[in-house]
N, C-alpha and C. Protein backbone atom coordinates (compact mmCIF):
# COMPACT_ATOMS: atom_id res chain seq x y z
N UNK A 1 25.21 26.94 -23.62
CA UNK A 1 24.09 27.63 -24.24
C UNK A 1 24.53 29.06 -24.53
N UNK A 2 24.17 29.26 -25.80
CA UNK A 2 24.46 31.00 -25.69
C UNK A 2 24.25 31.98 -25.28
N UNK A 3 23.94 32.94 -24.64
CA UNK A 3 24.26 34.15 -24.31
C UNK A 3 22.80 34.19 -24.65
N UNK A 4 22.65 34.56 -26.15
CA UNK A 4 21.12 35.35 -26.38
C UNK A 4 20.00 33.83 -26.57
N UNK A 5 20.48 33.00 -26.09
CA UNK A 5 19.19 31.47 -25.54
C UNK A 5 18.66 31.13 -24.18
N UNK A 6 19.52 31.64 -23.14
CA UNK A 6 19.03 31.86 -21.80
C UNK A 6 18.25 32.74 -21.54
N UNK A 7 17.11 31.84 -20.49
CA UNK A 7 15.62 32.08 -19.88
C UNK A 7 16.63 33.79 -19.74
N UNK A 8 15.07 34.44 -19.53
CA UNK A 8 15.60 35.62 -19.03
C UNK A 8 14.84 35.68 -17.60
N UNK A 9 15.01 36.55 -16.41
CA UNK A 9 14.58 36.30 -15.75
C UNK A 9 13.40 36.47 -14.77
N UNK A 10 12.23 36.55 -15.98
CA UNK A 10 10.94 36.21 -16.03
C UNK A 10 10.73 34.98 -16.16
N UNK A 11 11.36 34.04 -16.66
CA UNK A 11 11.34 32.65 -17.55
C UNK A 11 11.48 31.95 -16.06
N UNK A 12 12.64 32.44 -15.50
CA UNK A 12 13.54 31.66 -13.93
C UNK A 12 12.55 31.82 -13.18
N UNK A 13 12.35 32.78 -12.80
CA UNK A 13 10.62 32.94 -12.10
C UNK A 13 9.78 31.87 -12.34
N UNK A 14 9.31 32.15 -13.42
CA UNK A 14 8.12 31.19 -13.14
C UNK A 14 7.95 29.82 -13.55
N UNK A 15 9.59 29.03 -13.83
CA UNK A 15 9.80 27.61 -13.57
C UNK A 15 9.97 27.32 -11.89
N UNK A 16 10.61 28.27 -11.51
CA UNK A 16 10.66 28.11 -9.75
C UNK A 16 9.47 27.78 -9.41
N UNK A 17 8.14 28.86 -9.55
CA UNK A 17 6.96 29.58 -9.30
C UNK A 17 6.11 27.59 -9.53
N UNK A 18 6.40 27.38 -10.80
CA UNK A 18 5.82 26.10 -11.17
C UNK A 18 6.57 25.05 -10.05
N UNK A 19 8.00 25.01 -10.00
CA UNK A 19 8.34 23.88 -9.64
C UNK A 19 7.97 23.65 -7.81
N UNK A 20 7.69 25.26 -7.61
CA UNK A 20 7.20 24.73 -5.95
C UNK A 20 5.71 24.68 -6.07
N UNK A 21 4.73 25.08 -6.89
CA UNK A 21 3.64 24.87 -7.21
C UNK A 21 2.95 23.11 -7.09
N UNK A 22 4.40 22.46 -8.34
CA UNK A 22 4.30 21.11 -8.71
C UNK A 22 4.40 20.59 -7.38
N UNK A 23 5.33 20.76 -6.68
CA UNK A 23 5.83 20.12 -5.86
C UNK A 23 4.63 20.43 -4.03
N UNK A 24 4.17 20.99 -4.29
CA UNK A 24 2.80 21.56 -3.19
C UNK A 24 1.98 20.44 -3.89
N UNK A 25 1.39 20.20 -4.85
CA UNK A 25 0.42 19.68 -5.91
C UNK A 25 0.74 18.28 -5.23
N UNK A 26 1.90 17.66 -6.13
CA UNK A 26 2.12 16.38 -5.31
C UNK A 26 2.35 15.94 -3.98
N UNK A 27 2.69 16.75 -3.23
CA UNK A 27 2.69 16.26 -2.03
C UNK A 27 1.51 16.08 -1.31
N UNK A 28 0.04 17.25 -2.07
CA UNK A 28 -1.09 17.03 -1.66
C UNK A 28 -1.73 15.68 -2.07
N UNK A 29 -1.52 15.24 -3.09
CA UNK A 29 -2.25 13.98 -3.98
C UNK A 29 -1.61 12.53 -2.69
N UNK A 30 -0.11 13.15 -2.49
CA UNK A 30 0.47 11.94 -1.71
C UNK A 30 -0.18 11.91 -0.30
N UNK A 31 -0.52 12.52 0.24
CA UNK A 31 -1.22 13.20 1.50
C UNK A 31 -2.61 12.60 1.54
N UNK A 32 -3.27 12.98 0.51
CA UNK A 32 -5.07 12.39 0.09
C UNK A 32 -5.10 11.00 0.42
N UNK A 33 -3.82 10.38 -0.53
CA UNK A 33 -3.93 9.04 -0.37
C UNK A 33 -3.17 8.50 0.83
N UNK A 34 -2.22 8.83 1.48
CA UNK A 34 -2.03 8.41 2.86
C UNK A 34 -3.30 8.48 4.07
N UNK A 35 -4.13 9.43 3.77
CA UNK A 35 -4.56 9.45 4.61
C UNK A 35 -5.90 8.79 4.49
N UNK A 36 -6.24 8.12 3.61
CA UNK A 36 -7.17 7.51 2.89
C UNK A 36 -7.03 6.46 3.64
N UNK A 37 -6.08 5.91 3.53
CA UNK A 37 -5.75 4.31 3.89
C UNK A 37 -5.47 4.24 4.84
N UNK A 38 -4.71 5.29 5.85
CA UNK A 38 -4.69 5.45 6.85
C UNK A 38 -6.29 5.68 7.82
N UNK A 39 -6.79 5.81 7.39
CA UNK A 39 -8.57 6.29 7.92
C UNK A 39 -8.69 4.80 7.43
N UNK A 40 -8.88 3.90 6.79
CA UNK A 40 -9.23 2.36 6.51
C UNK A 40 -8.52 1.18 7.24
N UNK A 41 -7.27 2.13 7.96
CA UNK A 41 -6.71 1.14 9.20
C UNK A 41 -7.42 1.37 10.66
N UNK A 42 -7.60 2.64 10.77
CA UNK A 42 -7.97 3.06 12.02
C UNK A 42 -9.25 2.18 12.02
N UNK A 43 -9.96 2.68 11.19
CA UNK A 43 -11.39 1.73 10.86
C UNK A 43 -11.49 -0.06 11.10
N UNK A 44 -10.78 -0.37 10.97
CA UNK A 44 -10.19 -1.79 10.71
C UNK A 44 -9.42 -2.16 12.02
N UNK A 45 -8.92 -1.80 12.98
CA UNK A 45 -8.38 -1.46 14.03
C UNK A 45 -9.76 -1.68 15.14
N UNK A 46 -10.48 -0.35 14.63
CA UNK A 46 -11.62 -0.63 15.42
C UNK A 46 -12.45 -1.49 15.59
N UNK A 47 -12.42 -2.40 14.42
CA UNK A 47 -13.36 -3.34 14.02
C UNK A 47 -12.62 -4.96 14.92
N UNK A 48 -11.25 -4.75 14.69
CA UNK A 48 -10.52 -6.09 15.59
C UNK A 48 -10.37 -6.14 16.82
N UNK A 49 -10.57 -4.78 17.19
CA UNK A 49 -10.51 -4.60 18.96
C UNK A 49 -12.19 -5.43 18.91
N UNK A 50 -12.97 -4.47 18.63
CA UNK A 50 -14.32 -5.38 18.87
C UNK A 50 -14.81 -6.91 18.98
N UNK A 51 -13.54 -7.10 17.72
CA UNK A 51 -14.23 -8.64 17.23
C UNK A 51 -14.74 -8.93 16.58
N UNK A 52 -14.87 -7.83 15.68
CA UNK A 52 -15.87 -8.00 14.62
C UNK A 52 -14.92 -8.22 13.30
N UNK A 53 -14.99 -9.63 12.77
CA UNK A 53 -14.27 -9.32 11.37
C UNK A 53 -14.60 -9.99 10.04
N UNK A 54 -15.87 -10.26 10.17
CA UNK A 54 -17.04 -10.58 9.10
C UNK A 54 -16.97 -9.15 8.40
N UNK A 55 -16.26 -7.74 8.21
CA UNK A 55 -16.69 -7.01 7.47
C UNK A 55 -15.27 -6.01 7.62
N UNK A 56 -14.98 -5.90 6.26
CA UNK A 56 -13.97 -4.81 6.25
C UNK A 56 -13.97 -3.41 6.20
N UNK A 57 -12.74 -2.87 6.53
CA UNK A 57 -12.97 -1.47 6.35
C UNK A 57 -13.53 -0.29 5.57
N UNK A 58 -13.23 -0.99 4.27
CA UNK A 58 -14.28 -0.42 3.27
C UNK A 58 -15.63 -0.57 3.27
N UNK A 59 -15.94 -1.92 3.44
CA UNK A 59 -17.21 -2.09 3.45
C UNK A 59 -17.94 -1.42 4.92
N UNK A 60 -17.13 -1.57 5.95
CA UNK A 60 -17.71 -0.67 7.43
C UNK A 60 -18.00 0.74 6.72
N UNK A 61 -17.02 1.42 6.08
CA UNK A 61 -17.15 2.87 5.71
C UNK A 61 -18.38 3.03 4.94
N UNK A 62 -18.66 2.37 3.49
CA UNK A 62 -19.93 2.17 2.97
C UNK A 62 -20.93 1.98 3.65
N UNK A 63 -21.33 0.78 4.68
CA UNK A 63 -22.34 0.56 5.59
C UNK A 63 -22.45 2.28 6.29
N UNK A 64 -21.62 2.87 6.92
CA UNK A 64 -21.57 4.48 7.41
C UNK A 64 -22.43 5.51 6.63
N UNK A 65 -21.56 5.15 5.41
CA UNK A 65 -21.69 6.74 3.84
C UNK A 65 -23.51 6.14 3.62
N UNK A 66 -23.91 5.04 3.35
CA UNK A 66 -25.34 4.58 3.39
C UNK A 66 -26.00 5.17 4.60
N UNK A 67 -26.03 4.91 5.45
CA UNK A 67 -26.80 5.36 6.49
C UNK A 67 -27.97 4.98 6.78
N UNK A 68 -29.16 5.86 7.16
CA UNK A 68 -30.41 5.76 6.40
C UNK A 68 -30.88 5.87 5.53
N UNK A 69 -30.28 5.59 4.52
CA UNK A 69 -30.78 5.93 2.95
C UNK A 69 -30.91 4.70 2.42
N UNK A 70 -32.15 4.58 1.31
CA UNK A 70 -32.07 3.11 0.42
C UNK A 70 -31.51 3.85 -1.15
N UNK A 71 -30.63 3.27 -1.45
CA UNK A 71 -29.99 3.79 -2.49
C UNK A 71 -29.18 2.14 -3.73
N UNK A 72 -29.25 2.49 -4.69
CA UNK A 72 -28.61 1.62 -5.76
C UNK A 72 -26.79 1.95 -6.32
N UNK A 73 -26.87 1.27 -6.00
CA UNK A 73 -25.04 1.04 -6.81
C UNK A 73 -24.67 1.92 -7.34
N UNK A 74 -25.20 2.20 -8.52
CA UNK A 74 -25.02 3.45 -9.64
C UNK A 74 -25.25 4.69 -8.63
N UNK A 75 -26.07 4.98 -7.79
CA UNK A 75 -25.83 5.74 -7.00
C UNK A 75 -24.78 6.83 -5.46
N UNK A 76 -24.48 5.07 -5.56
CA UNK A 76 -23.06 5.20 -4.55
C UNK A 76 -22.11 5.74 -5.56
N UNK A 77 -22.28 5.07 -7.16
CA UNK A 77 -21.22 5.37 -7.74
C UNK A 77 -21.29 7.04 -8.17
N UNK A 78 -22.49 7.17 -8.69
CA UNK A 78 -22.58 8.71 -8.87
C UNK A 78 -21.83 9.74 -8.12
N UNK A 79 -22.60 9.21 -6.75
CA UNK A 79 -21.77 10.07 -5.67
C UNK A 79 -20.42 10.43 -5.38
N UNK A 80 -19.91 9.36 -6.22
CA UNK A 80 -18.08 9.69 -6.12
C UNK A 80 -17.70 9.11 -5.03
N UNK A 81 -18.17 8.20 -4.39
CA UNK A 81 -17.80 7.86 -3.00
C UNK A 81 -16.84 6.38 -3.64
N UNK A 82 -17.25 5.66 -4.72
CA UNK A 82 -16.65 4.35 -4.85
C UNK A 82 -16.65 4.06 -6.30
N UNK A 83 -15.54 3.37 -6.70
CA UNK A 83 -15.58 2.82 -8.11
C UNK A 83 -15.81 1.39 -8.40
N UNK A 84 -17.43 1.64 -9.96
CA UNK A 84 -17.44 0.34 -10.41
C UNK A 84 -17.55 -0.81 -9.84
N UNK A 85 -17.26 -2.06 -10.37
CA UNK A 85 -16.99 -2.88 -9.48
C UNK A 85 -16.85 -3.30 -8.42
N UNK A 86 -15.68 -2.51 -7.52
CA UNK A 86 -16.28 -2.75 -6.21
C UNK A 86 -17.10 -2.38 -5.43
N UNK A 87 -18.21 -1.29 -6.21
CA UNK A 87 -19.54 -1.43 -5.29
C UNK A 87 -20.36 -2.61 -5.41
N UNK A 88 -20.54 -2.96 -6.56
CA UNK A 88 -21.20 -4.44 -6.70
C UNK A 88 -20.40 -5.32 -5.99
N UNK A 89 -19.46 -5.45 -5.87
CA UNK A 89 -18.78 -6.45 -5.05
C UNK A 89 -18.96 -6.70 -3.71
N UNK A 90 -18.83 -4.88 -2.93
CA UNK A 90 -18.80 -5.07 -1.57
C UNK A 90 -20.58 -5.17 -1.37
N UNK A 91 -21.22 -4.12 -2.17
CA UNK A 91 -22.73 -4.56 -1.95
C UNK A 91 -22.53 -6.25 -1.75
N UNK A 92 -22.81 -6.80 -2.24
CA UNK A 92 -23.27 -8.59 -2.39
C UNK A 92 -22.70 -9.04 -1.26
N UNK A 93 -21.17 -8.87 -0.60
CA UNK A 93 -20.74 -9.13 0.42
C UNK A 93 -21.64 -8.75 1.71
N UNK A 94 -21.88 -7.54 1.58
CA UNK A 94 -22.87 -6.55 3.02
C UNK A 94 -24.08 -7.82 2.62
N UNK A 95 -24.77 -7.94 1.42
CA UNK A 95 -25.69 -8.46 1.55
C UNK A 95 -25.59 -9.97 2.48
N UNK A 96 -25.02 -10.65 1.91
CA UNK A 96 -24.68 -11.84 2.11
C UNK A 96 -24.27 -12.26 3.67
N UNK A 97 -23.60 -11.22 4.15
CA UNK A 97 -23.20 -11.39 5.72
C UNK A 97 -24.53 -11.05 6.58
N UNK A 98 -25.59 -10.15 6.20
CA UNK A 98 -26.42 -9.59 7.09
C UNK A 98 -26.40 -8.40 6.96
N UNK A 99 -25.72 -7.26 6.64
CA UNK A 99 -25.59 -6.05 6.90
C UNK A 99 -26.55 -4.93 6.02
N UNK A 100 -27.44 -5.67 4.80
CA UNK A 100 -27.63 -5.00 3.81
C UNK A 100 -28.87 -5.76 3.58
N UNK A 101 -29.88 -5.34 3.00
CA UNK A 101 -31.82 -5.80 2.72
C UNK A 101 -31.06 -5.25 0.91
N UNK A 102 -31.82 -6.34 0.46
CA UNK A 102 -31.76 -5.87 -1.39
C UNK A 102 -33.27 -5.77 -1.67
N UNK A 103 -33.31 -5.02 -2.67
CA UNK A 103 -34.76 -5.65 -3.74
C UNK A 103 -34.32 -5.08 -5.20
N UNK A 104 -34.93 -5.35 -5.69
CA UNK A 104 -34.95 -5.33 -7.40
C UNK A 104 -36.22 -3.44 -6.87
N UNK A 105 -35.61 -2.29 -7.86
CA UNK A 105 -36.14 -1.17 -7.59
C UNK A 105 -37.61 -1.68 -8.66
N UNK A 106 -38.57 -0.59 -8.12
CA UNK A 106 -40.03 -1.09 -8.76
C UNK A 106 -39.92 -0.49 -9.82
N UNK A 107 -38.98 0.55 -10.68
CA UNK A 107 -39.09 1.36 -11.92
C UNK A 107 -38.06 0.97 -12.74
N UNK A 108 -37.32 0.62 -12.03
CA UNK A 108 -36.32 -0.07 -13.28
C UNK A 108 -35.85 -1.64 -12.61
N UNK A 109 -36.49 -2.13 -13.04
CA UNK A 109 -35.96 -3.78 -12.36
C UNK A 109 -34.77 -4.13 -12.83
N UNK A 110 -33.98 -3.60 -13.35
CA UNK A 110 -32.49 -4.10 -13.61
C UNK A 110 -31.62 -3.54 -12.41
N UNK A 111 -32.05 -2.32 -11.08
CA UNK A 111 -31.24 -2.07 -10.46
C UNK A 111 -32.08 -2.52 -9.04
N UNK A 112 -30.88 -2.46 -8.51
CA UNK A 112 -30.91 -2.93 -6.87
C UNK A 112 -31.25 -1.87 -5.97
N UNK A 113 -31.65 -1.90 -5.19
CA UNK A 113 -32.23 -0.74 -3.74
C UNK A 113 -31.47 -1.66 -2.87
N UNK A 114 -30.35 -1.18 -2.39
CA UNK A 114 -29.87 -1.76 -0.73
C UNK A 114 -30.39 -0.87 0.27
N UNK A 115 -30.93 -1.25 1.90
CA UNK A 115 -30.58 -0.64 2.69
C UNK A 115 -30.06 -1.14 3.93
N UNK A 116 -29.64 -0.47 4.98
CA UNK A 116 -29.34 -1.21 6.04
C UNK A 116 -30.08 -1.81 7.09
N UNK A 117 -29.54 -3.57 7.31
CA UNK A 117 -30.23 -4.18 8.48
C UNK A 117 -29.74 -3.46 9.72
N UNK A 118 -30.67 -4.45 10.47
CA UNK A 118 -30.70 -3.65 12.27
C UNK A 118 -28.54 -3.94 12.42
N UNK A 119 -28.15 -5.28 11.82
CA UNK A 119 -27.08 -5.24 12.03
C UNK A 119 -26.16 -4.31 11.20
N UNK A 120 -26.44 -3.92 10.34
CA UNK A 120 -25.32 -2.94 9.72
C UNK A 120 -25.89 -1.98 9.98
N UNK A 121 -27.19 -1.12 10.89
CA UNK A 121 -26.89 0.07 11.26
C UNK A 121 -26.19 0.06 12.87
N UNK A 122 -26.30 -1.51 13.69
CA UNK A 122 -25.24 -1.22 14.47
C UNK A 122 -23.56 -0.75 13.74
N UNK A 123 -23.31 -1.45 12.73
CA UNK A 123 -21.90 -1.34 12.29
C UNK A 123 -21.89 0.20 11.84
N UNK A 124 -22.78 0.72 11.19
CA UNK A 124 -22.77 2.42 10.82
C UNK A 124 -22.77 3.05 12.57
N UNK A 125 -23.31 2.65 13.21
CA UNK A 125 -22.96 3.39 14.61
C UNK A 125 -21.60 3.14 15.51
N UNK A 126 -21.55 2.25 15.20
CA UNK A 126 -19.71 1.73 15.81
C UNK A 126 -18.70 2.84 14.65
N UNK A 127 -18.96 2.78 13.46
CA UNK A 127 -17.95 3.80 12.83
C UNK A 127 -18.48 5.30 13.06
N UNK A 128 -19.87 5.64 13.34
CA UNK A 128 -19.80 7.28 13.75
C UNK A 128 -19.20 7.63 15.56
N UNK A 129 -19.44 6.50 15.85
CA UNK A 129 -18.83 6.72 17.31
C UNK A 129 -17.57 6.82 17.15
N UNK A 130 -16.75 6.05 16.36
CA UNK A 130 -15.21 6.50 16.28
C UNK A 130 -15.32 7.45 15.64
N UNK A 131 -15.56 7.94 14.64
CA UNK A 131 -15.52 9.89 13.99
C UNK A 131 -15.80 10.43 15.24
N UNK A 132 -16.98 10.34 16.41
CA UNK A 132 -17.18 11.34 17.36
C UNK A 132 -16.46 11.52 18.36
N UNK A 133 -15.82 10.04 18.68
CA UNK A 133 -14.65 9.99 19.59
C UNK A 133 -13.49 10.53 18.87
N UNK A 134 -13.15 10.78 17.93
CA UNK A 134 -11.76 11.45 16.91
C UNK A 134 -11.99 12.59 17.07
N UNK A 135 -13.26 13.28 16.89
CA UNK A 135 -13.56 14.75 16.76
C UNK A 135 -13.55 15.37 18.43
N UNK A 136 -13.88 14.66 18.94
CA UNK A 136 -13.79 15.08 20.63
C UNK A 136 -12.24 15.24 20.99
N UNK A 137 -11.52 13.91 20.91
CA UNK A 137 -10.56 13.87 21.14
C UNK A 137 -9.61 15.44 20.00
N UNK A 138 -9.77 15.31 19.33
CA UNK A 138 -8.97 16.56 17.89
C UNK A 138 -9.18 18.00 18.85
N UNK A 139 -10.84 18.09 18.99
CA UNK A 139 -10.78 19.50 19.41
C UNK A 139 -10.55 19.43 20.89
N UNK A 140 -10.58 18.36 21.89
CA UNK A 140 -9.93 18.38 23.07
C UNK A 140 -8.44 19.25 22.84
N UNK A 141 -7.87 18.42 22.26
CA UNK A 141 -6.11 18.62 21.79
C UNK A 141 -6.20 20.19 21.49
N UNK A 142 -6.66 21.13 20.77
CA UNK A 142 -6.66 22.17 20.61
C UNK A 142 -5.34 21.71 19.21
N UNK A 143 -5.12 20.93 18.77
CA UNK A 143 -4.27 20.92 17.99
C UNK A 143 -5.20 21.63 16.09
N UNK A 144 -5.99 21.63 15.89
CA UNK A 144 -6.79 21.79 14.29
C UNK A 144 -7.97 22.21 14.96
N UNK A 145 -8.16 23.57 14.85
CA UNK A 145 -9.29 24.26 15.33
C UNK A 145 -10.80 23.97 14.14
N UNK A 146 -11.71 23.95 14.40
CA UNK A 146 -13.11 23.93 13.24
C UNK A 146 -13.01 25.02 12.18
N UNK A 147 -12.39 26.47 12.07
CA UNK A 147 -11.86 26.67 10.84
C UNK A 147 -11.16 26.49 10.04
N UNK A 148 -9.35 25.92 10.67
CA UNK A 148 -8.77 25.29 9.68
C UNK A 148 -9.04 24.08 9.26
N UNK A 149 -10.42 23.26 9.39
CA UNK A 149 -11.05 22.12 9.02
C UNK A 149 -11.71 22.96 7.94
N UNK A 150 -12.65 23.63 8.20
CA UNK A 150 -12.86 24.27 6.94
C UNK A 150 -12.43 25.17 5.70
N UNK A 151 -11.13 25.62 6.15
CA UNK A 151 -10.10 26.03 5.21
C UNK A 151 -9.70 24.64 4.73
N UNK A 152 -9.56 23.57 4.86
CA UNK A 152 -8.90 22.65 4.41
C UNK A 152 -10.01 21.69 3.31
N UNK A 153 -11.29 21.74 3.91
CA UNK A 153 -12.04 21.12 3.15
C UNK A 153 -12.57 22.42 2.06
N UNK A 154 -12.81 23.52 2.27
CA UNK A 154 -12.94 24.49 1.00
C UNK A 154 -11.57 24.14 -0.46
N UNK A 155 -10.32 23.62 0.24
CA UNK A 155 -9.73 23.41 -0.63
C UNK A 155 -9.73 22.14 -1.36
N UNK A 156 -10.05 21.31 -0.28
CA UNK A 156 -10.40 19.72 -0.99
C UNK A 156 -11.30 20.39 -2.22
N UNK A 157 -12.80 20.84 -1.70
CA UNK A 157 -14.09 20.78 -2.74
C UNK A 157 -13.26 21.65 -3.80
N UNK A 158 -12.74 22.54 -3.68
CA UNK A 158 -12.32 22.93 -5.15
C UNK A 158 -10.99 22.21 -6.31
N UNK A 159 -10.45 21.32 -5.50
CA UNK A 159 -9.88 20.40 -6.15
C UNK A 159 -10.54 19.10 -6.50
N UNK A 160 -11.12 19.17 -5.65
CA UNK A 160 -12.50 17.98 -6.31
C UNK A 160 -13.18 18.71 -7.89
N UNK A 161 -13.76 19.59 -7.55
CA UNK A 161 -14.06 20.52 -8.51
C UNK A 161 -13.80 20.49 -9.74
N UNK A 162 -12.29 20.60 -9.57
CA UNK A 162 -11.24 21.25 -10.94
C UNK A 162 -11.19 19.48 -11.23
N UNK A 163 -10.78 18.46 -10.50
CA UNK A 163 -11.11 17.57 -11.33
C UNK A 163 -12.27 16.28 -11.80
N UNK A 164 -13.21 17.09 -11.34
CA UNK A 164 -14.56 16.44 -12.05
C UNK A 164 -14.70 17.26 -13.31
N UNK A 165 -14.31 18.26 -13.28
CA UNK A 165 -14.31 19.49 -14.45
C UNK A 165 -13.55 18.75 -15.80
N UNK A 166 -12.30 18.21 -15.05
CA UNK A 166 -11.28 17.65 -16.27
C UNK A 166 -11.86 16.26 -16.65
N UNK A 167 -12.51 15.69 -16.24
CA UNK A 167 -13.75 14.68 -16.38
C UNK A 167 -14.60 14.73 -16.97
N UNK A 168 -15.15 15.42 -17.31
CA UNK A 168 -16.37 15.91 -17.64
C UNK A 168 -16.04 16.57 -18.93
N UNK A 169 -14.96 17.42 -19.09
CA UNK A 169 -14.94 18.13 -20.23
C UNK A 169 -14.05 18.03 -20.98
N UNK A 170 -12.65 17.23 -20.45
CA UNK A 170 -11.68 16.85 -21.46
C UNK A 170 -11.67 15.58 -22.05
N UNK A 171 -11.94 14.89 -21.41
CA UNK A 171 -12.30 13.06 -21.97
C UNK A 171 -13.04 12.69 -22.99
């Protein structure tokens, strides 16, 4: 390359600047999703020690994220908690095993109202007892104090943020 075609070194800067940027970026995305699935074993773990295996990890987590709430599909989906399809899917499953009451909603009869039976709010209490036993055990350890939980989730919500933003406004 010639002489007067090389970056100058403002240019070197801030491909570095980018390339450890990029490289922070992806390792976070790889991180999200390890630990995603990793939280759907532990879950699933818990569920085989019990004995319980009429219901999977996803669907345990949903039965949880529901709670006390009567809510419709499109709603779970709104929430960002699940995509499409497999909320209708795992809904009908929860239904079908016991874990879930349906009705047709009284204002729009094309959507569903699930909420939880006496048996899937035992299963929502078997998964907050493991979060409370995790959180006991975490801050026992002194290892991740309750602010760098919230330094960490201030950064989730604004990467959540930036891409509901690119959702919303570039598509």
């Amino acid at each position: 390359m010639p002489m007067n075609r090389m970056p100058g070194p403002e240019k070197i800067v801030a491909n570095a600047e980018h390339d450890v940027f990029l490289h922070s970026y992806l390792d976070t995305l790889a991180m999200v999703e390890r630990l995603h699935r990793l939280l759907l074993d532990v879950i699933k773990d818990e569920f085989e020690r019990l004995g319980i295996i009429d219901i999977n990890a996803v669907q345990a987590l949903m039965v949880f994220n529901i709670g006390n709430n009567e809510v419709t599909a499109g709603e779970l989906r709104s929430r960002g908690y699940y995509q499409g399809s497999n909320v209708s899917y795992n809904l009908k499953k929860l239904v079908d095993a016991g874990y879930m009451h349906h009705e047709k909603c009284s204002v729009d009869r094309r959507a569903v109202r699930v909420r939880l039976t006496e048996r899937g709010q035992r299963v929502s209490g078997i998964v907050s007892e493991l979060f409370h036993r995790h959180a006991r055990g975490i801050n026992a350890s002194g290892a991740i104090t309750s602010q760098y939980f919230r330094e960490v989730n201030g950064t989730m919500h604004l990467l959540e943020r930036y891409w509901t933003d690119q959702i919303r406004y570039i598509y």
